[in-house]
Each structure stands twice: as structure tokens, then as C-alpha cells.
Protein backbone atom coordinates (compact mmCIF):
# COMPACT_ATOMS: atom_id res chain seq x y z
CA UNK A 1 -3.38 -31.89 13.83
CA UNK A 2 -2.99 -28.26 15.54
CA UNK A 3 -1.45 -25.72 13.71
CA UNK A 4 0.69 -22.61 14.36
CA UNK A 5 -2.38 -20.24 13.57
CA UNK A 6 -4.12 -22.57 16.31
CA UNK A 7 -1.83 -22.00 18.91
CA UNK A 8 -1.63 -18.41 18.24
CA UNK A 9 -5.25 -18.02 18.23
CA UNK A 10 -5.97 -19.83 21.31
CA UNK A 11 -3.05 -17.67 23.19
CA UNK A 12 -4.58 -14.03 21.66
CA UNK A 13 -1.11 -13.55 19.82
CA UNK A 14 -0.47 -13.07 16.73
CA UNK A 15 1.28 -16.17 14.53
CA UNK A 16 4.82 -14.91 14.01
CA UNK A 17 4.67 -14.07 18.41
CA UNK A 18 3.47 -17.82 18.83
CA UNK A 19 6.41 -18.91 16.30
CA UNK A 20 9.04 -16.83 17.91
CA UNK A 21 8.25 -18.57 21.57
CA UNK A 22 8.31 -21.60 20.09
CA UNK A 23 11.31 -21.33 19.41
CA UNK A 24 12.57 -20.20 21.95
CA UNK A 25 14.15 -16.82 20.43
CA UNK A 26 15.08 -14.98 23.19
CA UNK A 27 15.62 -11.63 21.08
CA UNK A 28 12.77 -10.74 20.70
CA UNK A 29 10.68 -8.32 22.25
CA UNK A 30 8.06 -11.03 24.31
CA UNK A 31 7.49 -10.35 27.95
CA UNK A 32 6.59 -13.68 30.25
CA UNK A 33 3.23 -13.68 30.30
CA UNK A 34 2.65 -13.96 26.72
CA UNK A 35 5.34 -16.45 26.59
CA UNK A 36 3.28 -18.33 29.49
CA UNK A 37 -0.16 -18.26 27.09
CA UNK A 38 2.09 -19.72 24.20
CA UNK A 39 3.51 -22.65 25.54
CA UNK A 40 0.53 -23.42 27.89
CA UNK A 41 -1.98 -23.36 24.29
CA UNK A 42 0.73 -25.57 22.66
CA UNK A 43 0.41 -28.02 25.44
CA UNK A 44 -2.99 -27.51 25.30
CA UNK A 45 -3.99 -28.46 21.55
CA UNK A 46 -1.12 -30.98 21.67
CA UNK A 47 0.79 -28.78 18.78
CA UNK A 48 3.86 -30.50 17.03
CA UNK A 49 6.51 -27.69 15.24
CA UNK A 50 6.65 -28.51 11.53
CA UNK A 51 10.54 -27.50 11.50
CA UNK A 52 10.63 -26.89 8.14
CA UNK A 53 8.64 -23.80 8.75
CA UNK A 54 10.02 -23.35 12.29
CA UNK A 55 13.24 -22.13 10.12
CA UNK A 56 11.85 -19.88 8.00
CA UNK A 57 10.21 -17.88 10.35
CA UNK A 58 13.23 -17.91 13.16
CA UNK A 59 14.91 -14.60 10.94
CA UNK A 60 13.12 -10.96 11.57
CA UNK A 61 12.94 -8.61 8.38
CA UNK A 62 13.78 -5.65 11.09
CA UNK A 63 10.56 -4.05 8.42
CA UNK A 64 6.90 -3.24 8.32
CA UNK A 65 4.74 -2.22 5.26
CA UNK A 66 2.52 0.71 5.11
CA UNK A 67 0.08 -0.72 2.37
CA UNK A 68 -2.82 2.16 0.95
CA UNK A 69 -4.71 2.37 -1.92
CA UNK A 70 -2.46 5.44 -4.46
CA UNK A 71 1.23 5.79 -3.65
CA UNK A 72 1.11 9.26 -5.26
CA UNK A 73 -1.94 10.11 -2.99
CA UNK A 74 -0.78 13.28 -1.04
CA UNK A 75 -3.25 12.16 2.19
CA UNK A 76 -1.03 9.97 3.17
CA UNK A 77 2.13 12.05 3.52
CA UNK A 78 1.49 12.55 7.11
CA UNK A 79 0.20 9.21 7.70
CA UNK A 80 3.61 7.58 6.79
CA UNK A 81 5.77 10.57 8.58
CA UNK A 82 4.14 9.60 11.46
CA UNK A 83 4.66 5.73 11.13
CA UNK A 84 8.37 6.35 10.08
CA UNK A 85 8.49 7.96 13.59
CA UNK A 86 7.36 5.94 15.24
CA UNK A 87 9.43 2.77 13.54
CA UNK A 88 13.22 5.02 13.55
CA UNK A 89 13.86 4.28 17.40
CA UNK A 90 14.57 0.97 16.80
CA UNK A 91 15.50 1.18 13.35
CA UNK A 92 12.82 -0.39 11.83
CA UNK A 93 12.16 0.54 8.30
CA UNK A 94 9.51 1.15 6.41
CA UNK A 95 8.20 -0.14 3.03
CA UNK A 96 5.03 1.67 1.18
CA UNK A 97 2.93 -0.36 -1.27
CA UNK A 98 0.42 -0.20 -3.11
CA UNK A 99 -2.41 -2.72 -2.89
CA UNK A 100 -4.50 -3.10 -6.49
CA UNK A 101 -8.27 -4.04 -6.28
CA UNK A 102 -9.32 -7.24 -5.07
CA UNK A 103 -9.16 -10.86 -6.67
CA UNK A 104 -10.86 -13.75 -6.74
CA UNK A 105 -8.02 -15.59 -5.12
CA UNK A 106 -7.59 -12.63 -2.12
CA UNK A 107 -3.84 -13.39 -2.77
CA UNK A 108 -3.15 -9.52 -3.45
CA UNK A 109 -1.67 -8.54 0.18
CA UNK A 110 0.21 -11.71 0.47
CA UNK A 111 1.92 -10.94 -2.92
CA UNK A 112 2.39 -7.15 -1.79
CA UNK A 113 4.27 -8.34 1.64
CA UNK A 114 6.31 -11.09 0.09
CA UNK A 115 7.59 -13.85 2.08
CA UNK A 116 9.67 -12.96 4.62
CA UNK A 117 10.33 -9.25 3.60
CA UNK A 118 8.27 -7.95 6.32
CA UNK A 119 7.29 -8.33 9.81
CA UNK A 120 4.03 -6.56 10.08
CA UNK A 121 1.63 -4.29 7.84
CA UNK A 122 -0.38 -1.34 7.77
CA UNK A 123 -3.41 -1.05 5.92
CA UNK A 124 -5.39 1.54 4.77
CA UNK A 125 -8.18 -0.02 2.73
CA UNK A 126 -8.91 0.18 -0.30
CA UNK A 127 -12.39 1.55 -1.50
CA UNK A 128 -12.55 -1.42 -3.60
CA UNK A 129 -12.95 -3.68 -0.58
CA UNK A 130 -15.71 -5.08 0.57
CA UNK A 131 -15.87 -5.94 4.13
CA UNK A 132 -15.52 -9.72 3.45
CA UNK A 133 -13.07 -9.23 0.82
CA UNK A 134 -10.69 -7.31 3.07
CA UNK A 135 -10.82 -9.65 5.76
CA UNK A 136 -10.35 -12.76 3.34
CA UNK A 137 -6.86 -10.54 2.22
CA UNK A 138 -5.63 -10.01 5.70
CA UNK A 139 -5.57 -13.33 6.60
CA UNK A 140 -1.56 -13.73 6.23
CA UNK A 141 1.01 -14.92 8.31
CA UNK A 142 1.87 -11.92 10.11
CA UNK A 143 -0.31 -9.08 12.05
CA UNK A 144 -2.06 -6.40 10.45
CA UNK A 145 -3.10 -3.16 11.77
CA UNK A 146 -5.89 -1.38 9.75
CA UNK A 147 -6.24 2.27 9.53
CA UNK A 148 -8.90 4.01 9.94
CA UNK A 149 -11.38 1.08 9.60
CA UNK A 150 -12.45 -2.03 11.76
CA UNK A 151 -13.98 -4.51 10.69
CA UNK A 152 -15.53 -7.77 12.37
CA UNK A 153 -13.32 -10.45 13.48
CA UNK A 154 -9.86 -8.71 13.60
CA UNK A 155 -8.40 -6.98 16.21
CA UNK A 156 -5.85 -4.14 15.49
CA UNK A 157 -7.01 -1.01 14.36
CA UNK A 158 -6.23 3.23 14.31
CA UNK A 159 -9.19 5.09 13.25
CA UNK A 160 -9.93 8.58 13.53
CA UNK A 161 -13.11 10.48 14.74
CA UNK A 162 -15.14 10.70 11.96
CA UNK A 163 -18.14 12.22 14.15
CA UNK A 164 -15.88 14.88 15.41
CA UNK A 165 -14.58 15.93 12.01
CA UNK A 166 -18.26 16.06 10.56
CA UNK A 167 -19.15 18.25 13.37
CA UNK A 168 -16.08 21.02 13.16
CA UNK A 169 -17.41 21.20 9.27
CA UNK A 170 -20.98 21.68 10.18
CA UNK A 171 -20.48 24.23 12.79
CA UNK A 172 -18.20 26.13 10.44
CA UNK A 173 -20.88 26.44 7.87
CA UNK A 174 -23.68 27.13 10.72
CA UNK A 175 -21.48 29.84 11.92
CA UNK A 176 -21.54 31.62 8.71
CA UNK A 177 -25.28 31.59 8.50
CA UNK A 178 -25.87 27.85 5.76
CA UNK A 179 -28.97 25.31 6.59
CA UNK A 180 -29.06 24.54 3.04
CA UNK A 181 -26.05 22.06 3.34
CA UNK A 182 -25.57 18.97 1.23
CA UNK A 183 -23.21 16.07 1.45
CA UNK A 184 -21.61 14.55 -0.98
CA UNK A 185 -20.79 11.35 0.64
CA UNK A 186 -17.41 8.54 0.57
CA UNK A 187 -17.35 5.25 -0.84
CA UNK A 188 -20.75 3.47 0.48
CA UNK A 189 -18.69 0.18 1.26
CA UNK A 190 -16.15 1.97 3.20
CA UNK A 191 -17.01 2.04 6.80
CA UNK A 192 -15.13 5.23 7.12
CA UNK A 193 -17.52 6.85 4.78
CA UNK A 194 -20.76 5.18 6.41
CA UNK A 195 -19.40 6.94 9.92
CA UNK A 196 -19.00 10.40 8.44
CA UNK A 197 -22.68 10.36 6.44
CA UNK A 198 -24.06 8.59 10.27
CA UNK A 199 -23.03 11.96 11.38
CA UNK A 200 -23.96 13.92 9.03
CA UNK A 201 -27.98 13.06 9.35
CA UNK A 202 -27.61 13.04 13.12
CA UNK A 203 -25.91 16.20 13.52
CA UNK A 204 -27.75 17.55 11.26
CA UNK A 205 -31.28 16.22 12.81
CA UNK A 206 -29.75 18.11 16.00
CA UNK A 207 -29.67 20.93 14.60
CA UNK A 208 -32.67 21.83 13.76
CA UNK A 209 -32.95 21.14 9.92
CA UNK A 210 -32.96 17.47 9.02
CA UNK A 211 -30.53 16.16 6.25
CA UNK A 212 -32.34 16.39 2.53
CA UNK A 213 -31.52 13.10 1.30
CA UNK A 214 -31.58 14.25 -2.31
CA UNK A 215 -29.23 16.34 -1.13
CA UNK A 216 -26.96 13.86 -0.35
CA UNK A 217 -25.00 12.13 -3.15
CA UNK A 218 -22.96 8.71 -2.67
CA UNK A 219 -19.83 9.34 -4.25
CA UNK A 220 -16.12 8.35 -3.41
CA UNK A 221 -12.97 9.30 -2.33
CA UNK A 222 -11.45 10.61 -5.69
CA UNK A 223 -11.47 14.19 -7.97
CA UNK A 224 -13.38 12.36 -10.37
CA UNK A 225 -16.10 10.54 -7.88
CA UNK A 226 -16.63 13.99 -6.52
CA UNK A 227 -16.71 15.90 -9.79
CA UNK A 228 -19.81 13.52 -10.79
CA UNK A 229 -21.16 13.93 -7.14
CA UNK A 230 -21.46 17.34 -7.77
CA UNK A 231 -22.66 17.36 -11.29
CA UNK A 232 -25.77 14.82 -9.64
CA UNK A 233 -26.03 17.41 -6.68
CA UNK A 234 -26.78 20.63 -8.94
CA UNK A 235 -29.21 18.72 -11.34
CA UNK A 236 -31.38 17.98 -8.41
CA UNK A 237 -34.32 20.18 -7.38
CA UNK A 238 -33.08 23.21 -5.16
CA UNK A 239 -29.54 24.48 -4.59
CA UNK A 240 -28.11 24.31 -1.25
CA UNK A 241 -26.37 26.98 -0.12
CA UNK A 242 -23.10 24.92 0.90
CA UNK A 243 -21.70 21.03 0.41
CA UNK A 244 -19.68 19.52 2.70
CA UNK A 245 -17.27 16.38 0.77
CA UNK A 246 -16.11 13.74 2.63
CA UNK A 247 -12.67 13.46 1.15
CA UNK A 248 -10.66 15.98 0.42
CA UNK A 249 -9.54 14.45 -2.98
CA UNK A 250 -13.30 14.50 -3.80
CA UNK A 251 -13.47 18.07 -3.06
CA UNK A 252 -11.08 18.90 -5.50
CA UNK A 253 -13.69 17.50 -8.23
CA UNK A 254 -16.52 18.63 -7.01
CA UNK A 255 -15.23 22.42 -7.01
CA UNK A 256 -13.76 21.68 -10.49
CA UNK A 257 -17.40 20.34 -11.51
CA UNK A 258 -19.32 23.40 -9.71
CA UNK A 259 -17.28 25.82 -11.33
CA UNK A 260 -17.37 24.56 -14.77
CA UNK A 261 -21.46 24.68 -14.31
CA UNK A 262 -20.98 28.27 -14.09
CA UNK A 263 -21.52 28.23 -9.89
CA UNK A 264 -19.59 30.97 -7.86
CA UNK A 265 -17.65 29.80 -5.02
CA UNK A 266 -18.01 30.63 -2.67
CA UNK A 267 -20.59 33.79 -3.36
CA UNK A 268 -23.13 30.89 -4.74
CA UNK A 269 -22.00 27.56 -3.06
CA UNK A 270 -19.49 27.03 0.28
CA UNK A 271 -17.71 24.26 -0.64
CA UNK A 272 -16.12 22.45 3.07
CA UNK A 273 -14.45 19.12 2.69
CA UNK A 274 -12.90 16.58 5.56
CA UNK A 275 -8.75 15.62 5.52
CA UNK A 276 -6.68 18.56 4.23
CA UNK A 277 -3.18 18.20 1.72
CA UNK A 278 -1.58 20.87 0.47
CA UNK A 279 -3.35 20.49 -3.28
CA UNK A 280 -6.73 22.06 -0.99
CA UNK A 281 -4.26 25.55 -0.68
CA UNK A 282 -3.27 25.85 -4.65
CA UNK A 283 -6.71 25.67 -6.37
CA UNK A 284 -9.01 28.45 -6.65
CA UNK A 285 -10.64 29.07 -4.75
CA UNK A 286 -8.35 27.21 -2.28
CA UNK A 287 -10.81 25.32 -0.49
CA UNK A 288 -11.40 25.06 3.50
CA UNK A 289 -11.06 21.67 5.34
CA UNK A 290 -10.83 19.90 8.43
CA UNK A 291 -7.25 18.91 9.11
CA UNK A 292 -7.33 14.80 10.63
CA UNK A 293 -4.61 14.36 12.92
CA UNK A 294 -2.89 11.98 10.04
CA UNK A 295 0.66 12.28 11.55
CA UNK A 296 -0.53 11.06 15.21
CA UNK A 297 -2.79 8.08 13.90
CA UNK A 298 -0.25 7.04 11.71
CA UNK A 299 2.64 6.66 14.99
CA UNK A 300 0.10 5.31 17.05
CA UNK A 301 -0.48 2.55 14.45
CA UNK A 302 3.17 1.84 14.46
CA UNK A 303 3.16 2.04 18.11
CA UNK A 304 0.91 -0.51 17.96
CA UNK A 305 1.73 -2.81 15.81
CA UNK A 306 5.73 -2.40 16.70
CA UNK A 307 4.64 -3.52 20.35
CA UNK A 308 2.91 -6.48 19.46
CA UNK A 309 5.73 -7.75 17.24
CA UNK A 310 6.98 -7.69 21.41
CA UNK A 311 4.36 -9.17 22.49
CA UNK A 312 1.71 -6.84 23.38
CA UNK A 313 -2.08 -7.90 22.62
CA UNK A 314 -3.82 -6.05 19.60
CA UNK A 315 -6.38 -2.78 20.23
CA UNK A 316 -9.16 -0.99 18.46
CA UNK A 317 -8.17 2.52 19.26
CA UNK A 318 -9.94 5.70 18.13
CA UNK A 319 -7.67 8.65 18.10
CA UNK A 320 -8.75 11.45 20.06
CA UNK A 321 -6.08 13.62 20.98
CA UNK A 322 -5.19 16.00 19.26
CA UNK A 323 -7.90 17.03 17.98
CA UNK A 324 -8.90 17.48 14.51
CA UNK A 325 -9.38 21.16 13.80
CA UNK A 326 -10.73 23.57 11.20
CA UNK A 327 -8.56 25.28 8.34
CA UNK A 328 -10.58 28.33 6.73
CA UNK A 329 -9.48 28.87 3.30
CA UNK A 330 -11.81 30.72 0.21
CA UNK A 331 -14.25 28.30 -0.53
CA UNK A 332 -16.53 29.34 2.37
CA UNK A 333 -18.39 32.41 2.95
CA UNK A 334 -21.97 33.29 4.60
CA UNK A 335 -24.86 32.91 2.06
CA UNK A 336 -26.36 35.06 -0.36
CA UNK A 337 -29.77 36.49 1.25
């Protein structure tokens, strides 16, 4: 027997669209042509509405969840301004949660959304996530748009341009004279992280001095991840003359970790890190970063997900404009000769 998911599959919408034009719920947001593919893939797989669940699903929750990894993580102040933008036109609110590490039973989302309390989600993942275990927890009964990763078989995602932002930090550091540059690297599952260390090598392969690879440290997105990062980094043979961090977070360790090992920064080590929050201004040195466009990525997202709630198909959309951009601070200087 066909199911909703069926239908909603076979008509490229998502289930709670496919429910709504099934029952005929002429609020809602759905232009004709989706309506069209609904009814004609009912017909189609020869679908019969269980009415029991037909009535749960006929209310909207007029709500959408913007589900990361740390509530008190300051990256994602922007992120939900520009969501809660996006969502105030048509009063829309917003929930933020917090989703823990994965389970064996990939019920953690569903238990974070709750039945009924919200019409759509935003996720940033987790580093905890594999790829399979994320897509296992995203399969719930209403559309998810992922930030700043994609991931094979789902559609809807806002990611930024990790190449571009890996590129702004290396010319920085080539402008002041460093070849000696190490990376101290995301979380390795985290496509995210795997994009910004693909640019690293390449960019740096372009120009001119290839990436030392024990100069590159797998780390992860936190203080403490990027505290041991750099601990690794300066007992390895040779000292670069600057590090660039992946996450901004990390940075915060990694300078903690350099200067407790007795390392001047910037007069010994240039210290450049990718994402910027306003901790990155109030240690000391206060270190330099490349600002994302957080604020934009986190409306279009919204955008997104708000118009398919109407009806609109999903996207994978890589946000371009504006641009991210470079933030000098202390933590850079031009080497010692």
C-alpha cells in the first residue's frame, strides 16, 4: 500500500506539501503546479489517506527550528538573526535547539522537533555526525534544510564558500611575506572541514609551496580540539611561520596553547582563523579572521525552506554574495627574517 512519503517523493515535494494538497487546504502557500504533481502521483501509486493522520497534520505550527550543535555557541548569533529575518514577515517564529550526539535509534531530531510543534528545521550538523548518521536523523516528517553541508540523497541545503574563505586567509598571510603556513584542520567527518583543507593543499600547490602535511593537524571545531592541534603542530619538526584554523572557536585554543608554550604571537607565529565572533576581538592578542557572511546564509535558508512550506521545490545553494571578507586584528604580522 502507497504511503504519504510515496506520494511526496514521487511528486518532488516534501511530505507535509503532499499532506496539505491532499487535503485540500486551501491556506496554504501551494501554487497549481505542485498541486497538479500531488494529486496526479496519488492517482498514480493508487494512494488511500489514512485519516487518522490526515487530521493531525491538517493544523500548521506557524514555526520552524533552527537546530545546531552548542546553544551558547556565539557563531551562530548571526546565523539565527538572519533566519529570524527572514521568518518575521509572515510571523513565523523561531525555535533554537540543541541536537546531542547521535544514537543508535537516530531518534534525536525527531525528539528535538516534537510532534507537531514545528513545520520545518534548520540544521547545522553536528561534528558528531557521520554522513550516514545524519541522513538516518533527518528522515522526519517534515523538510529539512542543512546548513552549510550537503550530503547525498537530500535536497535542501545553504552552504558557504569554503574555497573562497581559505583563499582571503592565504593571501593575507602571503601578503605579509609567510610560506611556512600550517593548517590546523576541522572535524575530518564534517564535509565542511574536508572543503576548507581541499583548499588549503590546492591553493597552496598554486602557489608555489606545496602544503607540508605534517604541518597539517586534524583537529575540530572547538577551543579545546584546537588547543591540542596546536600543541601536535609545535612538537613536530620545523616551525611554520603562521597557522591558519579552520574554526574560529578552534583558534581560540590554539592561541591559548601557543602562548602557554612560550610562542610570541604574532612576532613568532601569525595565527589566521576562518568565521569571526566577537570572543576573536577580546583575547590577546585579538586574533584576525575571515568574517562568513553568517547573517545572509542564515535568511537565505529560511527563504528557502519558508517557500517550500508554499510549495516551492528544494535547492543546493552556495552563497556567494556578499562576499566573505578579511578582518585584520593582532595575531598577524610579517615574519621574523
Amino acid at each position: 500500500m502507497a504511503r504519504l512519503k510515496d506520494v511526496a517523493e514521487l511528486a518532488k515535494v516534501s511530505v507535509s506539501v503532499a499532506s496539505r494538497v491532499l487535503n485540500h487546504d486551501e491556506g496554504a502557500r501551494i501554487n497549481a503546479d505542485t498541486r497538479t504533481r500531488v494529486f496526479a502521483a496519488a492517482e498514480q501509486l493508487a494512494y488511500v489517506p489514512d485519516h487518522r493522520a490526515r487530521a493531525l497534520r491538517l493544523a500548521r505550527a506557524g514555526a520552524i527550528a533552527l537546530v545546531v550543535p552548542e546553544v551558547n555557541n556565539a557563531i551562530f548569533g548571526s546565523l539565527q538573526a538572519g533566519v529570524q529575518e527572514a521568518c518575521s514577515p509572515s510571523a513565523t517564529a523561531v525555535f533554537v535547539a540543541q541536537l546531542d550526539p547521535p544514537e543508535e535509534d537516530s531518534t534525536s531530531l525527531a525528539r528535538v522537533l516534537g510532534n507537531g510543534r514545528v513545520d520545518g528545521a534548520i540544521l547545522q550538523r553536528s561534528e558528531h555526525y557521520s554522513d550516514e548518521a545524519l541522513l538516518r536523523a533527518i528522515q522526519v516528517d517534515i523538510p529539512v534544510v542543512l546548513f552549510n553541508t550537503t550530503i547525498e540523497g537530500h535536497v535542501g541545503s545553504v552552504a558557504m564558500d569554503d574555497a573562497e574563505s581559505v583563499r582571503i586567509a592565504l593571501e593575507h598571510l602571503r601578503s605579509l611575506g609567510h610560506a611556512d603556513i600550517a593548517f590546523i584542520a576541522g572535524a575530518a567527518r564534517h564535509d565542511a572541514a574536508s572543503r576548507r583543507l581541499t583548499a588549503f593543499r590546492s591553493l597552496m600547490a598554486e602557489g608555489g609551496t606545496p602544503a607540508r602535511e605534517e604541518w597539517i593537524v586534524p583537529a575540530g571545531w572547538e577551543a579545546p580540539a584546537g588547543s591540542e592541534a596546536m600543541t601536535t603542530l609545535l612538537g613536530r619538526p620545523g616551525r611554520p611561520t603562521a597557522v591558519l584554523v579552520a574554526s574560529v572557536n578552534a583558534s581560540i585554543g590554539a592561541l591559548s596553547a601557543a602562548l602557554a608554550a612560550g610562542v610570541r604571537v604574532p612576532d613568532e607565529l601569525s595565527i589566521v582563523t576562518i568565521h569571526d565572533t566577537w570572543q576573536a576581538s577580546y583575547v590577546t592578542p585579538s586574533i584576525t579572521a575571515v568574517a562568513m557572511p553568517m547573517h545572509a546564509a542564515g535568511n537565505i535558508a529560511a527563504s528557502m525552506l519558508l517557500d517550500h512550506l508554499a510549495g516551492s521545490p528544494m535547492r543546493d545553494e552556495v552563497v556567494s554574495e556578499p562576499r566573505a571578507h578579511l578582518v585584520v586584528r593582532g595575531s598577524t604580522a610579517p615574519p621574523r627574517r
